[in-house]
PDB file of N, CA and C in Angstrom:
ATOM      1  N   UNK A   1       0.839  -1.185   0.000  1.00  0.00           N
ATOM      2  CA  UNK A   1       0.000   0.000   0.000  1.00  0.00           C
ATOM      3  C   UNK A   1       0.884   1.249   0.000  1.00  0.00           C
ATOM      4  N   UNK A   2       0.855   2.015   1.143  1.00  0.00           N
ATOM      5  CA  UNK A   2       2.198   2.867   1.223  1.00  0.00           C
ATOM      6  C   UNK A   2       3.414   2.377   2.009  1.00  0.00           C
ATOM      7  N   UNK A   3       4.463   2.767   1.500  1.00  0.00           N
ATOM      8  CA  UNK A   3       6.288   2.405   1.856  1.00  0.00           C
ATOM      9  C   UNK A   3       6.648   2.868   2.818  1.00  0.00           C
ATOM     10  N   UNK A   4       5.902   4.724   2.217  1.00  0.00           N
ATOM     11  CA  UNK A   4       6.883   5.716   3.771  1.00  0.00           C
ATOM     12  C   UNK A   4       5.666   6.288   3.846  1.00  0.00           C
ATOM     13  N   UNK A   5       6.184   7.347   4.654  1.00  0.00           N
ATOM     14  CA  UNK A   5       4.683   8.166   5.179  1.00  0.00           C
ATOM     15  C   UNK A   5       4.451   9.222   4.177  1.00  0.00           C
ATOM     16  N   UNK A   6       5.490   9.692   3.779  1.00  0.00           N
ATOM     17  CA  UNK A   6       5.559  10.721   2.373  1.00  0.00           C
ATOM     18  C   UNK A   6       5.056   9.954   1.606  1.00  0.00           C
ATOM     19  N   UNK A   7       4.729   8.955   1.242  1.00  0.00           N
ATOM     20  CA  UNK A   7       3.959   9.008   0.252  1.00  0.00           C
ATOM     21  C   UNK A   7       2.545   8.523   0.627  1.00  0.00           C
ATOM     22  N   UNK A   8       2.345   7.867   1.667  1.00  0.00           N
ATOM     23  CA  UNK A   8       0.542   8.829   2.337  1.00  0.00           C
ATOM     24  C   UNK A   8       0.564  10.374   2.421  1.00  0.00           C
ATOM     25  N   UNK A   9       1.438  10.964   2.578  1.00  0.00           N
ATOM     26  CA  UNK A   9       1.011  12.399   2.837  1.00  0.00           C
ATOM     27  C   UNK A   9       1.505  13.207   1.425  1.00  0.00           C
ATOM     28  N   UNK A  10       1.966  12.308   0.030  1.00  0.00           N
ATOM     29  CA  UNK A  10       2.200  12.806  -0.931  1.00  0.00           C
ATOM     30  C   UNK A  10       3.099  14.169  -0.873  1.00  0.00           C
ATOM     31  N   UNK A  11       4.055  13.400  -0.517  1.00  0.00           N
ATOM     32  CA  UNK A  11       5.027  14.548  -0.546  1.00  0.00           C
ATOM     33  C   UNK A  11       4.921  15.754   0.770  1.00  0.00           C
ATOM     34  N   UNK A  12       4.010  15.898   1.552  1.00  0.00           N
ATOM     35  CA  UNK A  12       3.856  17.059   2.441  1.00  0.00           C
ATOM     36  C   UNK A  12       5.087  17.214   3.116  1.00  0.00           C
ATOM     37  N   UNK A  13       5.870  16.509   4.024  1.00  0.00           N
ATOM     38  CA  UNK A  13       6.950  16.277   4.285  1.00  0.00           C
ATOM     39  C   UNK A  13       8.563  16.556   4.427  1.00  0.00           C
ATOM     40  N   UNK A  14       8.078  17.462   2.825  1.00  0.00           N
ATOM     41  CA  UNK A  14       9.586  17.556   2.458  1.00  0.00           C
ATOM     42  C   UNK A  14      10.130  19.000   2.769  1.00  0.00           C
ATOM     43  N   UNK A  15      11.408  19.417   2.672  1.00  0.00           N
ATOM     44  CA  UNK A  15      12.158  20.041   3.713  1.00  0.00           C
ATOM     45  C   UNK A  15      11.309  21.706   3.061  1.00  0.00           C
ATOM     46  N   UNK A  16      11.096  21.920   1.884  1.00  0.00           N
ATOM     47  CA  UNK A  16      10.626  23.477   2.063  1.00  0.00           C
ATOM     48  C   UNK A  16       8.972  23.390   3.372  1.00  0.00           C
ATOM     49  N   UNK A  17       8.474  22.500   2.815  1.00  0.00           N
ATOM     50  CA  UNK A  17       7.129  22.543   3.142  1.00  0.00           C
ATOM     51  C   UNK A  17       7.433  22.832   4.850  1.00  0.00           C
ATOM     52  N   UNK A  18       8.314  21.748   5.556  1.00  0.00           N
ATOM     53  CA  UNK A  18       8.356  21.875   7.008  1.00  0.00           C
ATOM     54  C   UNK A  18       8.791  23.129   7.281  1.00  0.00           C
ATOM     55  N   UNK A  19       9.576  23.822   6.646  1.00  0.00           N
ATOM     56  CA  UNK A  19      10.646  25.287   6.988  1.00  0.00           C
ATOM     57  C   UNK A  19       9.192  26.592   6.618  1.00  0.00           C
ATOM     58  N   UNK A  20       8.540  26.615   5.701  1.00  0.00           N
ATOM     59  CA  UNK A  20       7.554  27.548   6.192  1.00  0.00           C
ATOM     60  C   UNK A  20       6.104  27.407   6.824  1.00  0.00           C
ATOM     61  N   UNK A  21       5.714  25.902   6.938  1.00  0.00           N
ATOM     62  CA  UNK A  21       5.241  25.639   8.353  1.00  0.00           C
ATOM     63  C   UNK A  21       5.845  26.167   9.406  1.00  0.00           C
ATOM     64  N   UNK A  22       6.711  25.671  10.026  1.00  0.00           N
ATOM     65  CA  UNK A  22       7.406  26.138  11.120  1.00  0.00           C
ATOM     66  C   UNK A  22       7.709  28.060  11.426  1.00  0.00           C
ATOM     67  N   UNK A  23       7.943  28.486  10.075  1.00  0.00           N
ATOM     68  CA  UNK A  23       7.614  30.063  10.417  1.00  0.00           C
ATOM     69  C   UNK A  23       6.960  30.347  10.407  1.00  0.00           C
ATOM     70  N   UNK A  24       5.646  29.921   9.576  1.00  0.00           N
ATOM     71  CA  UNK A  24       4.608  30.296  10.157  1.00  0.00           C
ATOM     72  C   UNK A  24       3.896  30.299  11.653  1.00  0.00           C
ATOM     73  N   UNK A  25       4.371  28.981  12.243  1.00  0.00           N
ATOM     74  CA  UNK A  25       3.323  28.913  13.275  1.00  0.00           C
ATOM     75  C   UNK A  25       4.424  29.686  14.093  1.00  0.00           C
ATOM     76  N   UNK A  26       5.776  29.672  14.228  1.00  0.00           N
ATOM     77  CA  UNK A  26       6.753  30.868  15.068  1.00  0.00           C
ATOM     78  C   UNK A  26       6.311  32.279  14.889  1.00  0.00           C
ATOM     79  N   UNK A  27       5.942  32.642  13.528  1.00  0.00           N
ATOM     80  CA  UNK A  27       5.574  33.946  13.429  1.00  0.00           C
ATOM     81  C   UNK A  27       4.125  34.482  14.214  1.00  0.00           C
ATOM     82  N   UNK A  28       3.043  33.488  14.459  1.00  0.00           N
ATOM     83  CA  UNK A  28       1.789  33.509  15.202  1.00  0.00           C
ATOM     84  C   UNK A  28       1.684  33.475  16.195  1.00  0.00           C
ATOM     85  N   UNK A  29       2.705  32.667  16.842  1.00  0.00           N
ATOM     86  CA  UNK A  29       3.035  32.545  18.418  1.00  0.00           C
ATOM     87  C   UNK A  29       3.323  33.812  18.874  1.00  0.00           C
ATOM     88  N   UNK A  30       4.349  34.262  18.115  1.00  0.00           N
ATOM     89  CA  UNK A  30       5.272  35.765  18.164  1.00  0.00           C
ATOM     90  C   UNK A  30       3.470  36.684  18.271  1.00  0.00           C
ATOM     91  N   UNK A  31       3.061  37.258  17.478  1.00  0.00           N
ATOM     92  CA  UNK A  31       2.279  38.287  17.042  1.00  0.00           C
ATOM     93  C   UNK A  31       1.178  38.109  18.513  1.00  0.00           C
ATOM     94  N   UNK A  32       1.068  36.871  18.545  1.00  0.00           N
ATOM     95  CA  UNK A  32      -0.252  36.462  19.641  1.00  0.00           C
ATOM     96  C   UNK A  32       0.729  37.140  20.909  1.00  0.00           C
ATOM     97  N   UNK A  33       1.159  36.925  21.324  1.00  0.00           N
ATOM     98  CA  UNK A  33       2.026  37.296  22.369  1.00  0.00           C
ATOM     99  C   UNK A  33       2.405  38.760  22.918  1.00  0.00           C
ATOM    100  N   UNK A  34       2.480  39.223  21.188  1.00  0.00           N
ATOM    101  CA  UNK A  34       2.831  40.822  21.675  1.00  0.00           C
ATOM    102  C   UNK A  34       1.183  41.229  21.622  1.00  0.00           C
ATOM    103  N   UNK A  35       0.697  40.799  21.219  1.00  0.00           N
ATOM    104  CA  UNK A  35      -0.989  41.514  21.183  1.00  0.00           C
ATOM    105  C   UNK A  35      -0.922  41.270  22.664  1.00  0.00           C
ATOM    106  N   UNK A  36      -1.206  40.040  23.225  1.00  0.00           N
ATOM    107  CA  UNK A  36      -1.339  40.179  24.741  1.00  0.00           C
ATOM    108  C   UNK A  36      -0.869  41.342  25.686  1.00  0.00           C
ATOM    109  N   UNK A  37       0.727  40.733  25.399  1.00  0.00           N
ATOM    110  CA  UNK A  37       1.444  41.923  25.907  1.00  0.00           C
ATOM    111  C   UNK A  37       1.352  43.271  25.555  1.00  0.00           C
ATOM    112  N   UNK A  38       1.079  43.764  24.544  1.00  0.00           N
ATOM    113  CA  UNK A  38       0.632  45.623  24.330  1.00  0.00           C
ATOM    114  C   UNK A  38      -0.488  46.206  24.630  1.00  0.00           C
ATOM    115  N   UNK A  39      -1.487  44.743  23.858  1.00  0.00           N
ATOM    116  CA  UNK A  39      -3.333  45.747  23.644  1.00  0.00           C
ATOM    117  C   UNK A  39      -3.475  44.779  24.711  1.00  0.00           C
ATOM    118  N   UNK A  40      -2.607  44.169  25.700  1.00  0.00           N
ATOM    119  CA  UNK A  40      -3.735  43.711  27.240  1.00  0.00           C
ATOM    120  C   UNK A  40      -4.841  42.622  27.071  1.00  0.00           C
ATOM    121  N   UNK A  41      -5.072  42.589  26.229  1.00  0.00           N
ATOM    122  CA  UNK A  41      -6.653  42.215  26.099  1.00  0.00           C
ATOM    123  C   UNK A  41      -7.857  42.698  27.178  1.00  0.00           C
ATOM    124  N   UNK A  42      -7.742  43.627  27.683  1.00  0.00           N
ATOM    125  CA  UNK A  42      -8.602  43.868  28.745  1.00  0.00           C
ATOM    126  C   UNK A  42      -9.768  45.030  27.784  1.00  0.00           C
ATOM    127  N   UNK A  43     -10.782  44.607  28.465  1.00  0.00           N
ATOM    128  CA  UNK A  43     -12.117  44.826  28.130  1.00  0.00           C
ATOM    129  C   UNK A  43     -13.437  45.204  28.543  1.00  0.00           C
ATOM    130  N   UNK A  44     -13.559  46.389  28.949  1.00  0.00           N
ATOM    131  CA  UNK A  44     -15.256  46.579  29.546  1.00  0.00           C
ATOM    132  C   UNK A  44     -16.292  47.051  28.614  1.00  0.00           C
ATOM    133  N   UNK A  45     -17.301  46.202  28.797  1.00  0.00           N
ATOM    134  CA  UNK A  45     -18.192  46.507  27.658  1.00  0.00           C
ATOM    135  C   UNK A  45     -19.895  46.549  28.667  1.00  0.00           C
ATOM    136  N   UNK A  46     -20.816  47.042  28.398  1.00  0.00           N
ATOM    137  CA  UNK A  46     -21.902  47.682  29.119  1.00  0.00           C
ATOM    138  C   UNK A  46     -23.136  47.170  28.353  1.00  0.00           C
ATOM    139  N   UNK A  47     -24.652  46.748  28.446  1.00  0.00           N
ATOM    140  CA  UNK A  47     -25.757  46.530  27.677  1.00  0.00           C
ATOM    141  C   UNK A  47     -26.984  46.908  28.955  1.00  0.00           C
ATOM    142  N   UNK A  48     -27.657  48.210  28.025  1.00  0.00           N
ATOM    143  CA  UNK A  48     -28.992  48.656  29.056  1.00  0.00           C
ATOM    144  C   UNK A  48     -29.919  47.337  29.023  1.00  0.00           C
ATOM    145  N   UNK A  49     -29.928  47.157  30.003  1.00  0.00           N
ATOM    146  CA  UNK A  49     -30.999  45.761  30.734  1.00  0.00           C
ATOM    147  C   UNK A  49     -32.237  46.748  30.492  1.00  0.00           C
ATOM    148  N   UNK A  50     -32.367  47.883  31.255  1.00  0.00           N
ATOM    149  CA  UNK A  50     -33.803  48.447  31.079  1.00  0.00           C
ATOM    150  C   UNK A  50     -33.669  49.609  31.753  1.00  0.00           C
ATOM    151  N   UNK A  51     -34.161  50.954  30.762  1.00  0.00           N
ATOM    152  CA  UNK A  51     -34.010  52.062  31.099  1.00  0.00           C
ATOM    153  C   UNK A  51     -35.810  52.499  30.698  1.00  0.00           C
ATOM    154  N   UNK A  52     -36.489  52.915  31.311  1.00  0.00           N
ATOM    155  CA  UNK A  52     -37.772  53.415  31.498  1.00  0.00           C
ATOM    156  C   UNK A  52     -38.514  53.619  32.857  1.00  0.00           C
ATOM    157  N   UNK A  53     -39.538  54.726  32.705  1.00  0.00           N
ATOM    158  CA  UNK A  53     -40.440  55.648  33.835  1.00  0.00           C
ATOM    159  C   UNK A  53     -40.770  54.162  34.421  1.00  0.00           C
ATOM    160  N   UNK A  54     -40.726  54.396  35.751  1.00  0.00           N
ATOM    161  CA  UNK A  54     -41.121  53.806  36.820  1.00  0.00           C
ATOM    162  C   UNK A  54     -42.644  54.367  37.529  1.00  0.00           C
ATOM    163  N   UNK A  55     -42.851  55.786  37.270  1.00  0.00           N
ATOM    164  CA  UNK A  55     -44.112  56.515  37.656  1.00  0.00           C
ATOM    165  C   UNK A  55     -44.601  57.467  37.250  1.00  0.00           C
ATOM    166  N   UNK A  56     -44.586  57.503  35.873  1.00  0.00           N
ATOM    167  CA  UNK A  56     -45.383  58.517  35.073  1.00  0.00           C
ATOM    168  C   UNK A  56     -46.708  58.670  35.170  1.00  0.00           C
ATOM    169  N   UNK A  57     -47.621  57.399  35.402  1.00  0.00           N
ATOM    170  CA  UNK A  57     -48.719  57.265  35.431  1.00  0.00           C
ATOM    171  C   UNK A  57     -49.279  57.135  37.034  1.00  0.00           C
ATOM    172  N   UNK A  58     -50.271  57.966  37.573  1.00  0.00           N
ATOM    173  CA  UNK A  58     -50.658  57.605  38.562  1.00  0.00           C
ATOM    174  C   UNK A  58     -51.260  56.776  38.684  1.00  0.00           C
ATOM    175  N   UNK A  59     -51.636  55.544  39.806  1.00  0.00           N
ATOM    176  CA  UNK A  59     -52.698  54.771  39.680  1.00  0.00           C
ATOM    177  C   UNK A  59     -52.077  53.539  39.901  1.00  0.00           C
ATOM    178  N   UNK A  60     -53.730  52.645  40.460  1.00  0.00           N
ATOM    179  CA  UNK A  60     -52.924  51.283  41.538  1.00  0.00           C
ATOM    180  C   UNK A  60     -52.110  50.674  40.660  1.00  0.00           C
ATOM    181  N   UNK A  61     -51.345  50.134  41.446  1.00  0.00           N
ATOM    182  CA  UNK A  61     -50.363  49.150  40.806  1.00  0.00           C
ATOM    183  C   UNK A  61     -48.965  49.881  40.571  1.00  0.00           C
ATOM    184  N   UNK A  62     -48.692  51.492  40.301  1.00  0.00           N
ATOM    185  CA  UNK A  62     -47.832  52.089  39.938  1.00  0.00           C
ATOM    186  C   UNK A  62     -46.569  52.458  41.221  1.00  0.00           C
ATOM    187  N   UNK A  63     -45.805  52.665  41.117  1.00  0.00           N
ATOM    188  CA  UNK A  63     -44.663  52.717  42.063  1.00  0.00           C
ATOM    189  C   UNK A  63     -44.619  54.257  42.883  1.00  0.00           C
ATOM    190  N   UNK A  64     -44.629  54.337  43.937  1.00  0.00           N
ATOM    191  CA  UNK A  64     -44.380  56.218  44.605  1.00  0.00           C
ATOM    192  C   UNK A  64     -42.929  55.671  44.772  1.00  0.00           C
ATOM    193  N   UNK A  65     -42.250  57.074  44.447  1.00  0.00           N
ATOM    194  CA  UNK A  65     -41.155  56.828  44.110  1.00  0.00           C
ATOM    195  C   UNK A  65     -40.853  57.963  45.137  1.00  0.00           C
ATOM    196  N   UNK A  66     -39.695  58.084  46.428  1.00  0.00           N
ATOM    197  CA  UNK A  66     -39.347  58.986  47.115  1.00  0.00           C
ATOM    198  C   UNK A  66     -38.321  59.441  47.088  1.00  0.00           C
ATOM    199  N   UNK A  67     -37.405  60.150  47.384  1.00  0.00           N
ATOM    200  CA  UNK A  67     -36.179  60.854  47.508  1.00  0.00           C
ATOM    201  C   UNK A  67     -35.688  61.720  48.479  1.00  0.00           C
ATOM    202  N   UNK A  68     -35.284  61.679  50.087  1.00  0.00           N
ATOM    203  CA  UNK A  68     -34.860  63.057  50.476  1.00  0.00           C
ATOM    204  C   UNK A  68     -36.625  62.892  51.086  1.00  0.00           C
ATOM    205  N   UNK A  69     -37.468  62.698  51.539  1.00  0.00           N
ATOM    206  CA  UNK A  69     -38.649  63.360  51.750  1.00  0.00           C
ATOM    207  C   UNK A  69     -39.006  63.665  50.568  1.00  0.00           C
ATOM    208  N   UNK A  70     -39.038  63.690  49.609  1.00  0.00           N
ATOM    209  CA  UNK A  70     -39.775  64.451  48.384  1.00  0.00           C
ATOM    210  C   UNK A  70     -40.609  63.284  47.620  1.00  0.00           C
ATOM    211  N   UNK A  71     -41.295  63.633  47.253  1.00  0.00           N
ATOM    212  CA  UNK A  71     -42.022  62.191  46.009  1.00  0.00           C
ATOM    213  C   UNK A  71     -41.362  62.772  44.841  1.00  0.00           C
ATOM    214  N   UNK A  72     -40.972  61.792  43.744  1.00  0.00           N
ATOM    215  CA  UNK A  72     -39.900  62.098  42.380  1.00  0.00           C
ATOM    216  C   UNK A  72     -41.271  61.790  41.414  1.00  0.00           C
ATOM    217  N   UNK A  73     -41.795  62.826  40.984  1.00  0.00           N
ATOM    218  CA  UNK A  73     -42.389  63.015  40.193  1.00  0.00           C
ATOM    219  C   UNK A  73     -42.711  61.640  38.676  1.00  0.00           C
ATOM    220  N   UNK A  74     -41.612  62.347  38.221  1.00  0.00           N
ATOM    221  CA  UNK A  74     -41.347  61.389  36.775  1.00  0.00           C
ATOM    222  C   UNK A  74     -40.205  60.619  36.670  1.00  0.00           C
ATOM    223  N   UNK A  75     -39.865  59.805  37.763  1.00  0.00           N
ATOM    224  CA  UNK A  75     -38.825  59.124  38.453  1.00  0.00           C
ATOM    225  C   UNK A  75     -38.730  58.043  36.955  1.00  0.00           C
ATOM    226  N   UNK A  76     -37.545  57.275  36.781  1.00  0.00           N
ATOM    227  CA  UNK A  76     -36.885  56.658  35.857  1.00  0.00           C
ATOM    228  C   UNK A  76     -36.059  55.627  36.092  1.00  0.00           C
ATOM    229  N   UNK A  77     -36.013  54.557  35.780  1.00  0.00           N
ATOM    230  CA  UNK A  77     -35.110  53.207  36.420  1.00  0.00           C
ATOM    231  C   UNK A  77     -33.973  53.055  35.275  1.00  0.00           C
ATOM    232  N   UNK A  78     -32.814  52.864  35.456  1.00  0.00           N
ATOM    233  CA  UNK A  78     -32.035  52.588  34.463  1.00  0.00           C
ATOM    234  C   UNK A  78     -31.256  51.214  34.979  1.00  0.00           C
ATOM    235  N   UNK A  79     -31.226  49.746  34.087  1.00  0.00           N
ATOM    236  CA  UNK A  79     -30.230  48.965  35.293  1.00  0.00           C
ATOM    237  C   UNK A  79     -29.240  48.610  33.948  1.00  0.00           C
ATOM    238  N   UNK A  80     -27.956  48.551  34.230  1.00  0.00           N
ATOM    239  CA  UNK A  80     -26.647  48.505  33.358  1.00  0.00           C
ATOM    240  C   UNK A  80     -26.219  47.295  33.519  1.00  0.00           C
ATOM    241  N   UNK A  81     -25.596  46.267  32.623  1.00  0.00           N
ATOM    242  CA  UNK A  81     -24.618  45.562  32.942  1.00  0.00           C
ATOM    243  C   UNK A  81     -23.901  45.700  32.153  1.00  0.00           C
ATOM    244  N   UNK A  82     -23.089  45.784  33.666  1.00  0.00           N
ATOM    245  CA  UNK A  82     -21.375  46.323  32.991  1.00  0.00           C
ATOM    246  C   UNK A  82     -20.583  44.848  33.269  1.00  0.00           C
ATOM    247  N   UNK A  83     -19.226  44.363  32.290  1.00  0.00           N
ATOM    248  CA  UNK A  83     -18.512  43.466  32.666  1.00  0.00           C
ATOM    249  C   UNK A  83     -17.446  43.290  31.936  1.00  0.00           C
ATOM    250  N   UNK A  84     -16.307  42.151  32.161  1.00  0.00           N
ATOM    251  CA  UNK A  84     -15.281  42.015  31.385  1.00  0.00           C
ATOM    252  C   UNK A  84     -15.620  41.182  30.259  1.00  0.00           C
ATOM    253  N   UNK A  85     -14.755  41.840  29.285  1.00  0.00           N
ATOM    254  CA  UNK A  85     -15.309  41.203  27.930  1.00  0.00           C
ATOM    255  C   UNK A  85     -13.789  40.793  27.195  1.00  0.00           C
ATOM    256  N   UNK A  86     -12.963  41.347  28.287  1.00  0.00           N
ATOM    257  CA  UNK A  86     -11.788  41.028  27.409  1.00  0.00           C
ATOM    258  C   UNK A  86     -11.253  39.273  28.219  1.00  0.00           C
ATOM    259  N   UNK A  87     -10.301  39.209  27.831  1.00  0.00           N
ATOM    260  CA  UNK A  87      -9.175  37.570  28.545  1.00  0.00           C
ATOM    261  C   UNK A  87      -8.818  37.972  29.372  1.00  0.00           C
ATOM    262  N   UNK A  88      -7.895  39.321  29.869  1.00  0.00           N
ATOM    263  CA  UNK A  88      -7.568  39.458  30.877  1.00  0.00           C
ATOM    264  C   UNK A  88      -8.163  39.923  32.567  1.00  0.00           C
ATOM    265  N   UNK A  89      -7.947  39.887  33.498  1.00  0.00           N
ATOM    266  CA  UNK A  89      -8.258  39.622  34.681  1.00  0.00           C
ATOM    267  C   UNK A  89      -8.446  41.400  34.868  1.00  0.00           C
ATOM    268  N   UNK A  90      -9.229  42.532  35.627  1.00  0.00           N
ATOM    269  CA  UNK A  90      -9.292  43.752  35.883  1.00  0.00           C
ATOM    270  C   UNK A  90      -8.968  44.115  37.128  1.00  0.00           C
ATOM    271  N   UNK A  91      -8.320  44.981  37.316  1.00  0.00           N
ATOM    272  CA  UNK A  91      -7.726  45.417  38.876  1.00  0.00           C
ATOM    273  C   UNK A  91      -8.038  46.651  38.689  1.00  0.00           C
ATOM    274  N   UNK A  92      -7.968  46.809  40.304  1.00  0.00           N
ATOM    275  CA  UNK A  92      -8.314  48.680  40.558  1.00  0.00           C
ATOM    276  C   UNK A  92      -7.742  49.530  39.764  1.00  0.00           C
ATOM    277  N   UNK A  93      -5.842  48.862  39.735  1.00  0.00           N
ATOM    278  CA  UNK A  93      -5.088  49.671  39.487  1.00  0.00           C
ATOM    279  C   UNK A  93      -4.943  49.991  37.730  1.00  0.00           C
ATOM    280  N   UNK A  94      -5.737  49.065  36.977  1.00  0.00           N
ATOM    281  CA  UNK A  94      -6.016  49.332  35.305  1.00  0.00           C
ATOM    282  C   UNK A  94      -6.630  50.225  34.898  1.00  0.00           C
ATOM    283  N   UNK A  95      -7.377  51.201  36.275  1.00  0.00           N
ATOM    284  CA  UNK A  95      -8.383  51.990  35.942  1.00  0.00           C
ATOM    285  C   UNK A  95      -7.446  53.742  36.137  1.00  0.00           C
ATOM    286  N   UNK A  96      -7.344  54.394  35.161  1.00  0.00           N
ATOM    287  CA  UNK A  96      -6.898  55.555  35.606  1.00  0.00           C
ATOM    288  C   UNK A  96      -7.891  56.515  36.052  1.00  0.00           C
ATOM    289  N   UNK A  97      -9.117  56.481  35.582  1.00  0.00           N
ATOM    290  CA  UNK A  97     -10.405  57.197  36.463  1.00  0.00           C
ATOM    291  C   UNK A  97     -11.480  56.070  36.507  1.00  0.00           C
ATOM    292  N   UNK A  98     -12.340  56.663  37.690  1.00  0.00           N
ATOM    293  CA  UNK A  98     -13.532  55.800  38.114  1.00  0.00           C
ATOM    294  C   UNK A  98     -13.989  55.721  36.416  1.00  0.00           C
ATOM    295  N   UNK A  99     -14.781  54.855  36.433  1.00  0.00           N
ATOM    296  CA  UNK A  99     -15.279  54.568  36.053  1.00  0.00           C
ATOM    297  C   UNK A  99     -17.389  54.861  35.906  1.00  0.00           C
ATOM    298  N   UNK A 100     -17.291  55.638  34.943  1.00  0.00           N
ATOM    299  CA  UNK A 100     -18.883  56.710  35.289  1.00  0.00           C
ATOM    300  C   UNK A 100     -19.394  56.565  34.025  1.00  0.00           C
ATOM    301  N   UNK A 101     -21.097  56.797  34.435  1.00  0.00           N
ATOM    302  CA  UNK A 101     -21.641  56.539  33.195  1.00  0.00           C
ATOM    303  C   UNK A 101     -22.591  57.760  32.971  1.00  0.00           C
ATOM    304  N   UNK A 102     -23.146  58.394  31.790  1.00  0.00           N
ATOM    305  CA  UNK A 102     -23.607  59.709  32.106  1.00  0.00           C
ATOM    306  C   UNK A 102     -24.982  59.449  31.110  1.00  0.00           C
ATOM    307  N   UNK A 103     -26.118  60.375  31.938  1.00  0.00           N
ATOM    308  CA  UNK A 103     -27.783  60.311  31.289  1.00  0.00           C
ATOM    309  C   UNK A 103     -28.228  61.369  31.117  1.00  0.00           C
ATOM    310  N   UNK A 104     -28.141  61.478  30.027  1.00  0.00           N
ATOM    311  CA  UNK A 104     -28.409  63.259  29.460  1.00  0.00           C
ATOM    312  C   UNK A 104     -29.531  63.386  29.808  1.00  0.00           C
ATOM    313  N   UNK A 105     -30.314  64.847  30.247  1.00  0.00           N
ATOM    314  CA  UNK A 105     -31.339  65.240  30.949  1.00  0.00           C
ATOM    315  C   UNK A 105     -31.386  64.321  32.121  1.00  0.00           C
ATOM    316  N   UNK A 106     -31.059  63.464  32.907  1.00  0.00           N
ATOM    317  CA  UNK A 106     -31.977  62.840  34.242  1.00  0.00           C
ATOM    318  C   UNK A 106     -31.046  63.531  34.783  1.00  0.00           C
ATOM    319  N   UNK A 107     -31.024  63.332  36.301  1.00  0.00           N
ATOM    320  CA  UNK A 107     -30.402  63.790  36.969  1.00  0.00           C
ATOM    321  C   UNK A 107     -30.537  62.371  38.300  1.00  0.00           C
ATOM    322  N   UNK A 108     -29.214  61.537  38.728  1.00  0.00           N
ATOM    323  CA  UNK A 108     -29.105  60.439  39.368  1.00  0.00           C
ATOM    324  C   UNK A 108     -29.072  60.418  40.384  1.00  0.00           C
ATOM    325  N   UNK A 109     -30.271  60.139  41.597  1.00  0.00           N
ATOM    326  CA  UNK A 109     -30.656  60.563  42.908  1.00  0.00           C
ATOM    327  C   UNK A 109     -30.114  59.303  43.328  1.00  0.00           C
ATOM    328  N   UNK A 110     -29.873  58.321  43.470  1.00  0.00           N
ATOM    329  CA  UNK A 110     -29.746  56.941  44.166  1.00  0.00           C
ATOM    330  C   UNK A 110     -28.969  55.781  43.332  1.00  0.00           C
ATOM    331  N   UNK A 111     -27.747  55.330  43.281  1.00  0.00           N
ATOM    332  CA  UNK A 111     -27.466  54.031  42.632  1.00  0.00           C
ATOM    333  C   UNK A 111     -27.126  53.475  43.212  1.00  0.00           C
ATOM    334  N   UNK A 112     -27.258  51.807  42.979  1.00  0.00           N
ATOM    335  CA  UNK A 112     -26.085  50.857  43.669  1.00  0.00           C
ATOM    336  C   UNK A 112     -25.776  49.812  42.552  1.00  0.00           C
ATOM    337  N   UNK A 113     -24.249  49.728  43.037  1.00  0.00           N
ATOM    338  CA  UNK A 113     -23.407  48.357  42.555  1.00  0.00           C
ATOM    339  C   UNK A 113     -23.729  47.201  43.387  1.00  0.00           C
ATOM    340  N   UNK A 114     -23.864  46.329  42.765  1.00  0.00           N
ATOM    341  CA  UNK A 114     -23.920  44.951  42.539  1.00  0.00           C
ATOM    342  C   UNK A 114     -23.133  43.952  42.124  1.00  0.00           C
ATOM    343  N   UNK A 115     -22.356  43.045  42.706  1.00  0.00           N
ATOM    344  CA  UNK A 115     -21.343  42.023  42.258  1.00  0.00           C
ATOM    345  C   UNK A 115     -22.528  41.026  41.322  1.00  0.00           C
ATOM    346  N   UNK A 116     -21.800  40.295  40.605  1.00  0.00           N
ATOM    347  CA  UNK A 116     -22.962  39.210  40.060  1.00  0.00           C
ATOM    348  C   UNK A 116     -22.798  37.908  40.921  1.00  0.00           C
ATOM    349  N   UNK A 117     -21.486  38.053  41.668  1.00  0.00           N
ATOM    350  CA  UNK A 117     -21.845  36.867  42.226  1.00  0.00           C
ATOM    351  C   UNK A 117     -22.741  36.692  43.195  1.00  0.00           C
ATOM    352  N   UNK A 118     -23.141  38.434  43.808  1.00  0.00           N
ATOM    353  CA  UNK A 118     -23.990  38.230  45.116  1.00  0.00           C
ATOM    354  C   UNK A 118     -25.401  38.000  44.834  1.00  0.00           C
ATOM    355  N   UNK A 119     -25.678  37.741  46.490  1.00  0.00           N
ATOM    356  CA  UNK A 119     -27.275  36.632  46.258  1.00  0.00           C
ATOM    357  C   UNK A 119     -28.359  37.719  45.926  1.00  0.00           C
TER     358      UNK A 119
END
């Protein structure tokens, strides 16, 4: 049937074919590596879960929404998830400013963070 293995693999074998295989996959290793190492792979990326009036409408069933003693009129819920989207791991220290998110016209009386792992 076949003798050697070159000739199941029809020739693949032979010395050019292995020499730019081999730079190739050296040259990919290389490139993958410095991408890590330069662009980080680090990644935050954000998707509105749900931004809409919470109490526009009076009437049962609808939410009183308070603030400070005050009732908030045309009060507004916004909930974000924010997370890592890149490979690498995020530390405090990757961040050169907080990290803020901004809502043209509202004005943000109350937020809280949330881990995803908590209950």
């Amino acid at each position: 049937m076949f003798e050697t293995i070159t000739d199941f693999f029809g020739g693949l074998f032979d010395g050019p074919t292995w020499a730019s295989a081999a730079t190739s996959a050296v040259c990919a290793s290389l490139g993958a590596l410095l991408l890590a190492r330069f662009l980080g792979w680090r990644r935050i990326s954000w998707s509105e879960v749900y931004n809409g009036p919470i109490n526009s409408k009076v009437g049962p069933g609808m939410w009183e929404v308070h603030w400070e003693g005050r009732a908030i009129r045309y009060g507004s819920l916004v909930m974000l998830e924010v997370r890592n989207s890149g490979v690498q791991t995020l530390e405090p220290e990757h961040f050169a400013a907080p990290l803020t998110f901004t809502f043209a016209g509202k004005k943000v009386v109350h937020y809280k963070v949330r881990d995803a792992k908590q209950p």
